[in-house]
N, C-alpha and C. Protein backbone atom coordinates (compact mmCIF):
# COMPACT_ATOMS: atom_id res chain seq x y z
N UNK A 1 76.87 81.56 116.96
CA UNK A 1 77.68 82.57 117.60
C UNK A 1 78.02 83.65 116.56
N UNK A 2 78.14 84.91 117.20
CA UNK A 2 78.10 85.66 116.00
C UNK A 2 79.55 86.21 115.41
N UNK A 3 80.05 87.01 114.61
CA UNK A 3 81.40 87.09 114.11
C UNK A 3 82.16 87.91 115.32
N UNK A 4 83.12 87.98 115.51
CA UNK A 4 84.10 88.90 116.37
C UNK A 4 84.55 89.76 115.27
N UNK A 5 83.97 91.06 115.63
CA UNK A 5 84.22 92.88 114.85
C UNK A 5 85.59 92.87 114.83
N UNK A 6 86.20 92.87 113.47
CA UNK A 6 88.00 93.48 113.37
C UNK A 6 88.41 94.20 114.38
N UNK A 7 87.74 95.42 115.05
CA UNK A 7 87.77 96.17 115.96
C UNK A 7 88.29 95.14 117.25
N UNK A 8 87.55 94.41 117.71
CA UNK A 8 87.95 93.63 119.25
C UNK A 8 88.76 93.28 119.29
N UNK A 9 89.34 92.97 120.42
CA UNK A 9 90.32 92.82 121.29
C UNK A 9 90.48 91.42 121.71
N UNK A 10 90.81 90.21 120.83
CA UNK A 10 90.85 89.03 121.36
C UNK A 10 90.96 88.04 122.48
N UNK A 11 92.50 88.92 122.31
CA UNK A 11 93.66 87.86 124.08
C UNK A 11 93.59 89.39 124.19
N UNK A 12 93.57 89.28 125.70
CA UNK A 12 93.89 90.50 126.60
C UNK A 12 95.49 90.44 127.28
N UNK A 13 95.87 89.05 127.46
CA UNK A 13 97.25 88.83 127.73
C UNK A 13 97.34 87.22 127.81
N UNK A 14 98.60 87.22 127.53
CA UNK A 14 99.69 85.31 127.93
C UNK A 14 98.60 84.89 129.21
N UNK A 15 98.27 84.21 129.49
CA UNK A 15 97.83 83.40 130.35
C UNK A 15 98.89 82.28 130.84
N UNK A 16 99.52 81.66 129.99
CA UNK A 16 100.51 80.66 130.33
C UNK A 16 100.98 80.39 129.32
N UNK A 17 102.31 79.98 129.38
CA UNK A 17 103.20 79.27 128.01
C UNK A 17 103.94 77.43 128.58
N UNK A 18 103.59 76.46 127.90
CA UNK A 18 103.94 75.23 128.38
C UNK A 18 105.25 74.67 127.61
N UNK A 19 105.85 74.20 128.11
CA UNK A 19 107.34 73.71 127.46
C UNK A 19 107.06 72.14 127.90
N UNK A 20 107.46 71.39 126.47
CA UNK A 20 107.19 69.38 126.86
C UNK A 20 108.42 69.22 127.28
N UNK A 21 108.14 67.85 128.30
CA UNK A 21 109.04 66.71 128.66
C UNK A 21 108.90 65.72 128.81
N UNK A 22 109.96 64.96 128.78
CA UNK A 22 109.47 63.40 128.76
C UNK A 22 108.73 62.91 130.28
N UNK A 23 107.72 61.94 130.11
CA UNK A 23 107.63 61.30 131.27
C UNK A 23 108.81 61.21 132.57
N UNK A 24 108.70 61.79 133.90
CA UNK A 24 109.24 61.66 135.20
C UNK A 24 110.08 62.64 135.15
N UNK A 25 109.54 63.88 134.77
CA UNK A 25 110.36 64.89 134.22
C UNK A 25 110.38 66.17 135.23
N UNK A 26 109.07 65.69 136.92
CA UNK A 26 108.88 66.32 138.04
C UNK A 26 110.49 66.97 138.64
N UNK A 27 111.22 65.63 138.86
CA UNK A 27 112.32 66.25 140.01
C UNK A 27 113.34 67.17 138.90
N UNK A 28 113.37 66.83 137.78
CA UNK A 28 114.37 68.25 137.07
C UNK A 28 113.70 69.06 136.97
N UNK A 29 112.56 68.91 136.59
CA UNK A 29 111.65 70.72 136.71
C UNK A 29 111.65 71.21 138.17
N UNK A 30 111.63 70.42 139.12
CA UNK A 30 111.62 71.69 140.03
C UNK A 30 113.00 71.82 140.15
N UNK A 31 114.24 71.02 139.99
CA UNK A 31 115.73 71.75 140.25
C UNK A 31 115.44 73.11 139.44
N UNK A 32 115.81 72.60 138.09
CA UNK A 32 115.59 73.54 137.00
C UNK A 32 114.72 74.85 137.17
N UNK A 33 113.89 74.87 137.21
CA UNK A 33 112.83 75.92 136.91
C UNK A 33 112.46 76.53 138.54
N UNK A 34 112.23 75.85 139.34
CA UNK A 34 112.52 76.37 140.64
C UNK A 34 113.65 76.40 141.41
N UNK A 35 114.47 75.81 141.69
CA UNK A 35 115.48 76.11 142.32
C UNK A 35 117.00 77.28 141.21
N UNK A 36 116.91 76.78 139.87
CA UNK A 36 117.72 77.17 139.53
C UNK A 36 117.66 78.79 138.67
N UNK A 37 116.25 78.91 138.32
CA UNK A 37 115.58 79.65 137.89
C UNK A 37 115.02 81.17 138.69
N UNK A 38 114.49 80.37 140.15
CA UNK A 38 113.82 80.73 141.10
C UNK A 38 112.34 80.74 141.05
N UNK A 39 111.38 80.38 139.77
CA UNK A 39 109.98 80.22 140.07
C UNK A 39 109.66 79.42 141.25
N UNK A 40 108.47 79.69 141.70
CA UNK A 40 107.76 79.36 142.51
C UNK A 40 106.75 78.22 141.95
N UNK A 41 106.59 77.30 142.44
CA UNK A 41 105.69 75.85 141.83
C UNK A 41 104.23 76.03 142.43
N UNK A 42 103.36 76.28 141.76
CA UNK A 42 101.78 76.49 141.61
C UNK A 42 101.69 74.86 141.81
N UNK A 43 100.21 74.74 142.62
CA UNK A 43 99.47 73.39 142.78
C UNK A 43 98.30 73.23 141.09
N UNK A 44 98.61 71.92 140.67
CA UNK A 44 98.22 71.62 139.02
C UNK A 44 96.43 71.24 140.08
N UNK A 45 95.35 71.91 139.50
CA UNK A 45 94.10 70.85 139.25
C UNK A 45 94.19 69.71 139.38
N UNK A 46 93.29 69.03 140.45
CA UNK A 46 93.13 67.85 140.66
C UNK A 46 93.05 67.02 139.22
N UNK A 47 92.17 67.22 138.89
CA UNK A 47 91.84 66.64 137.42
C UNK A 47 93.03 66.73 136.68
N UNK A 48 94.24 67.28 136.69
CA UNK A 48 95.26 67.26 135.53
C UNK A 48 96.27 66.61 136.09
N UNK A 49 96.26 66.58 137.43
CA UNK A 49 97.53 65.93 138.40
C UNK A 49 98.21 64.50 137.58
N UNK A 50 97.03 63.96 137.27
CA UNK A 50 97.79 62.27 136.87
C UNK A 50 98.27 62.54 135.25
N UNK A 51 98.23 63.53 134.93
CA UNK A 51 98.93 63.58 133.59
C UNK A 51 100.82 63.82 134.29
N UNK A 52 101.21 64.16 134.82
CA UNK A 52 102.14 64.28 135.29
C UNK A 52 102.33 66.05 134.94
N UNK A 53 103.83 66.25 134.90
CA UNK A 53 104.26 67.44 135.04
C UNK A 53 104.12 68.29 136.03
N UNK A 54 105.07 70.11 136.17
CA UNK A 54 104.98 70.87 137.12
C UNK A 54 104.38 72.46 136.45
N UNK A 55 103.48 72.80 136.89
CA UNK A 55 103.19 74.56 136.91
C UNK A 55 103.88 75.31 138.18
N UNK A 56 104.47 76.36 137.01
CA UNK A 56 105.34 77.18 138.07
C UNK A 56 104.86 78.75 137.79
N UNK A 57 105.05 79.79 138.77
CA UNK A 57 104.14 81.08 138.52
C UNK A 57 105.41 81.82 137.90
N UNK A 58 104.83 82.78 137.50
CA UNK A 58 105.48 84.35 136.74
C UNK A 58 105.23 85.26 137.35
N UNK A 59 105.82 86.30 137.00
CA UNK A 59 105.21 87.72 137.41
C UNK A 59 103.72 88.15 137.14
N UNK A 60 103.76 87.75 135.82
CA UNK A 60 102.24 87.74 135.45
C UNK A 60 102.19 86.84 134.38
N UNK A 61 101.09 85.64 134.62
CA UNK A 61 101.01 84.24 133.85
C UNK A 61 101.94 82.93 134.45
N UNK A 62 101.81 82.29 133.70
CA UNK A 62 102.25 80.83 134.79
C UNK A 62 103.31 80.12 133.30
N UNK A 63 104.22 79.54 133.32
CA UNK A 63 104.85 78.04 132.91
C UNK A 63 104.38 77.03 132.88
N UNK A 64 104.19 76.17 132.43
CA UNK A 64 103.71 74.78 132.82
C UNK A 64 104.70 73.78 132.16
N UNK A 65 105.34 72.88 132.91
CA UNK A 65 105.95 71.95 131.65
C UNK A 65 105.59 70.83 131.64
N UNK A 66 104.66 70.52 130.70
CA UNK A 66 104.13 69.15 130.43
C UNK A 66 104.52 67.96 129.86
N UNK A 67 103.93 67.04 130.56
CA UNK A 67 104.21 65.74 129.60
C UNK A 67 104.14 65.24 128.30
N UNK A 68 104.74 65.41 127.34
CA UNK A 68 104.75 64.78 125.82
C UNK A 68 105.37 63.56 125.79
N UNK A 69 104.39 62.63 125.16
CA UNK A 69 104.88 61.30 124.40
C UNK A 69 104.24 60.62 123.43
N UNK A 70 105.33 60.93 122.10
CA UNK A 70 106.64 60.67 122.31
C UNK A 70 106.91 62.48 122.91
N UNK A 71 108.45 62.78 122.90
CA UNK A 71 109.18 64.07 122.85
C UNK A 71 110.05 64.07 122.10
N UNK A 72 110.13 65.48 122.27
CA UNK A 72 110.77 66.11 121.14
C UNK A 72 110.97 67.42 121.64
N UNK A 73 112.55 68.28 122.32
CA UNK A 73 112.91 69.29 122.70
C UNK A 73 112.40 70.21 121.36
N UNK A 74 112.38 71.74 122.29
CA UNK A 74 111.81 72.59 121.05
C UNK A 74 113.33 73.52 121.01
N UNK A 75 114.15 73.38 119.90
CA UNK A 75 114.98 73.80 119.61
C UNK A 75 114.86 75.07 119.10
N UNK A 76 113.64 75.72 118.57
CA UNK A 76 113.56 77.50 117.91
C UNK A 76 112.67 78.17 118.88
N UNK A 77 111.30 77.23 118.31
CA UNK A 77 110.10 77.97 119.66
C UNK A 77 110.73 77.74 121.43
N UNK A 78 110.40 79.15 121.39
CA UNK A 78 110.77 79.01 123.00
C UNK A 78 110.20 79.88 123.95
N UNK A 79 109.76 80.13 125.16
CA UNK A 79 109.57 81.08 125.97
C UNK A 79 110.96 82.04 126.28
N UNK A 80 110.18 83.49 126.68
CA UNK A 80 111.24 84.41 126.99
C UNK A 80 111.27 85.18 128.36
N UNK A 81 111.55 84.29 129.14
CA UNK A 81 111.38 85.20 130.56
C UNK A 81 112.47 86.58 130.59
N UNK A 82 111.65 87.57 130.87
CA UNK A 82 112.26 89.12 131.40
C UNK A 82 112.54 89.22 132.72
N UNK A 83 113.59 89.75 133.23
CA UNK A 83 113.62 89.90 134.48
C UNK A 83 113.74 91.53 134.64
N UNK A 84 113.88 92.38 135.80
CA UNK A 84 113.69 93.44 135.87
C UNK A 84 114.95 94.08 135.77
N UNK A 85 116.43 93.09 136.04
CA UNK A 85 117.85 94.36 135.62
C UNK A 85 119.15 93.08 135.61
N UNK A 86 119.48 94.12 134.94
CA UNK A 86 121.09 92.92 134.27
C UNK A 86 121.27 92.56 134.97
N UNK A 87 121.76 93.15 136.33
CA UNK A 87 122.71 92.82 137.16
C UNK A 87 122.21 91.13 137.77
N UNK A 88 120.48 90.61 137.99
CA UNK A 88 119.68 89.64 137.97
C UNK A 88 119.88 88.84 137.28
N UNK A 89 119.77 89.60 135.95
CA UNK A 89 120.07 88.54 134.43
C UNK A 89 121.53 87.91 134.85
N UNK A 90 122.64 88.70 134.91
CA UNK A 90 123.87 88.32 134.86
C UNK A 90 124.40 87.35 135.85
N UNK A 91 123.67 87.19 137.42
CA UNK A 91 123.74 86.40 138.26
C UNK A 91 123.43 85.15 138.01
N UNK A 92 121.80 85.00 137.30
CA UNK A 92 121.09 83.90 136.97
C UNK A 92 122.00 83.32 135.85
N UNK A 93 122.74 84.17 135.24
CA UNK A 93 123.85 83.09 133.76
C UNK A 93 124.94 82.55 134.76
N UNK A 94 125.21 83.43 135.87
CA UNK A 94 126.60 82.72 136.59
C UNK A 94 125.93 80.89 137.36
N UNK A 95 124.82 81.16 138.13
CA UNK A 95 123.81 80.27 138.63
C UNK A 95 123.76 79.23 137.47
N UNK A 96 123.41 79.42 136.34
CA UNK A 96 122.88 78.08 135.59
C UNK A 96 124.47 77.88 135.22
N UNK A 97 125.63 78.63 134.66
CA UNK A 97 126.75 78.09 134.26
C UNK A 97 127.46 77.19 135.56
N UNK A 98 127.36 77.85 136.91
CA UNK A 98 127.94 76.94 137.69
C UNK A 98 127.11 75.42 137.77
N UNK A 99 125.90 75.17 137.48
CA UNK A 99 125.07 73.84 137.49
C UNK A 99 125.48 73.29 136.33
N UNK A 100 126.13 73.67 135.69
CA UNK A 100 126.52 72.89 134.26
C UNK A 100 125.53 73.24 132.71
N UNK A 101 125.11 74.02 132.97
CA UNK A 101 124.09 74.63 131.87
C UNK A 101 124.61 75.74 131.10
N UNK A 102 124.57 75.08 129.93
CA UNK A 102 125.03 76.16 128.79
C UNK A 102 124.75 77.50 128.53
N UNK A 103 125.12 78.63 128.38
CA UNK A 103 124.78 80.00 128.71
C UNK A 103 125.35 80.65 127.60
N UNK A 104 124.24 81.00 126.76
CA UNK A 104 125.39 81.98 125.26
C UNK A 104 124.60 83.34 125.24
N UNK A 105 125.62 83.98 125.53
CA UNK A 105 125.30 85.59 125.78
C UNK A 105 124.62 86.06 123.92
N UNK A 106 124.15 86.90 123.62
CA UNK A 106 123.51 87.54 122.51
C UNK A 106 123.44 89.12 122.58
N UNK A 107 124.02 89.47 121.64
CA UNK A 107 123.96 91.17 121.96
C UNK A 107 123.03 91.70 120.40
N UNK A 108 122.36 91.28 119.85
CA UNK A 108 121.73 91.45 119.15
C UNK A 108 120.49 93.16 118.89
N UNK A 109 120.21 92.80 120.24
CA UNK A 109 118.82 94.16 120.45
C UNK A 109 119.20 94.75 121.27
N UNK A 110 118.91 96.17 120.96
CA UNK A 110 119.59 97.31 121.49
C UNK A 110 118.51 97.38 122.20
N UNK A 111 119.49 97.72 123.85
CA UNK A 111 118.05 98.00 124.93
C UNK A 111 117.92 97.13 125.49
N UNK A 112 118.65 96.04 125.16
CA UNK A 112 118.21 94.57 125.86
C UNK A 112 119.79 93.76 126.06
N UNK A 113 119.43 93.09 127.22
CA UNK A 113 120.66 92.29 127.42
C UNK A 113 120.29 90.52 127.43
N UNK A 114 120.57 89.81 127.72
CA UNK A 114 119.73 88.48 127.16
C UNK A 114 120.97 87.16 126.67
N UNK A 115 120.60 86.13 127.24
CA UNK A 115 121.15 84.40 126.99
C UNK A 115 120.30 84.15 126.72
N UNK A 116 120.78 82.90 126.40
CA UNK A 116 119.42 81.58 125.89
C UNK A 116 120.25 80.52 126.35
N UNK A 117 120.13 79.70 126.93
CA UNK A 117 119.84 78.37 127.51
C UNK A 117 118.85 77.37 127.34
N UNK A 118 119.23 76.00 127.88
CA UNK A 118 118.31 74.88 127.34
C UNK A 118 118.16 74.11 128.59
N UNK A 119 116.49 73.74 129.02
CA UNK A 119 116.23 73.24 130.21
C UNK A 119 116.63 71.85 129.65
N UNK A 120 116.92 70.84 131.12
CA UNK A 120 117.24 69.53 131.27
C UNK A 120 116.88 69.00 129.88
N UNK A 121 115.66 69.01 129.01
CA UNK A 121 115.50 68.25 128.02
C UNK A 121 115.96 69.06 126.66
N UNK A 122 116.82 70.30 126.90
CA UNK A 122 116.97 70.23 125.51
C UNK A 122 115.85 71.63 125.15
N UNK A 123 115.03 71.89 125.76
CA UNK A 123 114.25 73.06 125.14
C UNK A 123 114.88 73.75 125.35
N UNK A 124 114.62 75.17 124.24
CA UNK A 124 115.37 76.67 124.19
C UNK A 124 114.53 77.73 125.42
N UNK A 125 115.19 78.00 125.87
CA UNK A 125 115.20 79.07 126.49
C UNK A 125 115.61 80.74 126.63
N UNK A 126 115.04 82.06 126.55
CA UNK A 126 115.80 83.00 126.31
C UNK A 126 115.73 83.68 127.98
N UNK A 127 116.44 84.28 128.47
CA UNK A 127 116.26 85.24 129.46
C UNK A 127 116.91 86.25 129.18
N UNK A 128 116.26 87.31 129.46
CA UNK A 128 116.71 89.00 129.08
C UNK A 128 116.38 90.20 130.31
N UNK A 129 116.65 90.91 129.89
CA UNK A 129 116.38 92.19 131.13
C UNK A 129 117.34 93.25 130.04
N UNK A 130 116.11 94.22 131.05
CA UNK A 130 116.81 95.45 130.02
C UNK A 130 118.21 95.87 130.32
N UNK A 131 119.01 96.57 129.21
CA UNK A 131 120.60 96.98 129.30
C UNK A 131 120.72 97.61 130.44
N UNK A 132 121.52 97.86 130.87
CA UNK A 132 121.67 99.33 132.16
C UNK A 132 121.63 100.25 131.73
N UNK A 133 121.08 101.02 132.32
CA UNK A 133 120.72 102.71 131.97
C UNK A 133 119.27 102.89 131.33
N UNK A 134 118.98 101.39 131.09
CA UNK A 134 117.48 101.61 130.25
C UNK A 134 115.92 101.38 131.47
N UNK A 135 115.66 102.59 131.06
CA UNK A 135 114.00 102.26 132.16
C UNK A 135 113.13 101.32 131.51
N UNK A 136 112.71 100.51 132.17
CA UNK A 136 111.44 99.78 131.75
C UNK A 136 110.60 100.52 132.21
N UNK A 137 109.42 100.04 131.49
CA UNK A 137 107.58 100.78 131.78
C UNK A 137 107.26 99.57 132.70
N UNK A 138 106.39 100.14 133.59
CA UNK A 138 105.96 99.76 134.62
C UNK A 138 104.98 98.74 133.85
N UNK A 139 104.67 97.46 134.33
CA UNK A 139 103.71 96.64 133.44
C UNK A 139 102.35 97.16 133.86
N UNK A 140 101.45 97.01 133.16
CA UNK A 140 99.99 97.02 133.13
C UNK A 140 99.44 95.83 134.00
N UNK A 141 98.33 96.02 134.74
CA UNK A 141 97.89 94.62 135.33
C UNK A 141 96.48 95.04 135.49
């Protein structure tokens, strides 16, 4: 196979980002990630079904949270779902704080508004949306 030119263009985009859980880890991923979240749960490949776990869709690219064993929550690495306006963001922190889920606001980046939270096992989570008053660019697809 021959070399890939400095010039090219590798990944064209995220395809999917997977977060582990322990074995039987189905019925909190869909509270969690679908009901509490609001993703929508994608059907897994026949062929991957008996590994367990749930794929859930994005705006553009998919979640998956898979089975690891042993586990081990990812306390730094984490996915960063965007949503399209605070007012969304700020509902979804009231939503996970009333379920009992930890919610720590961050004012760090200008332009951005944003928590981080930790699904059922302990992984980090960030969700953000831009400040008010700020336009987002329309995504590319």
């Amino acid at each position: 196979m021959p070399p890939i030119p400095s010039t090219a263009v590798v990944a064209l985009a995220l395809d999917h980002v997977q977060v582990a859980a322990p074995a039987g880890c189905e019925t909190q991923a869909r509270r969690f990630y679908g009901e509490l979240l609001g993703l929508a749960e994608l059907p897994k490949p026949e062929p991957l079904r008996g590994r367990g776990g749930v794929w859930f869709e994005l705006a553009v690219g998919q979640l998956h949270v898979g089975v690891a064993e042993p586990f081990a929550p990812a306390r730094k690495a984490h996915p960063a779902l965007r949503l399209n306006d605070p007012a969304t963001l700020t509902a979804l922190a009231q939503r996970l704080t009333d379920s009992g889920a930890t919610v720590r606001w961050d004012d760090e980046l200008p332009a951005v508004r944003r928590f981080f939270t930790e699904d059922p096992w302990g992984n980090r989570l960030e969700l953000l949306a831009p400040a008010a008053g700020v336009q987002e660019p329309a995504p590319d697809r």
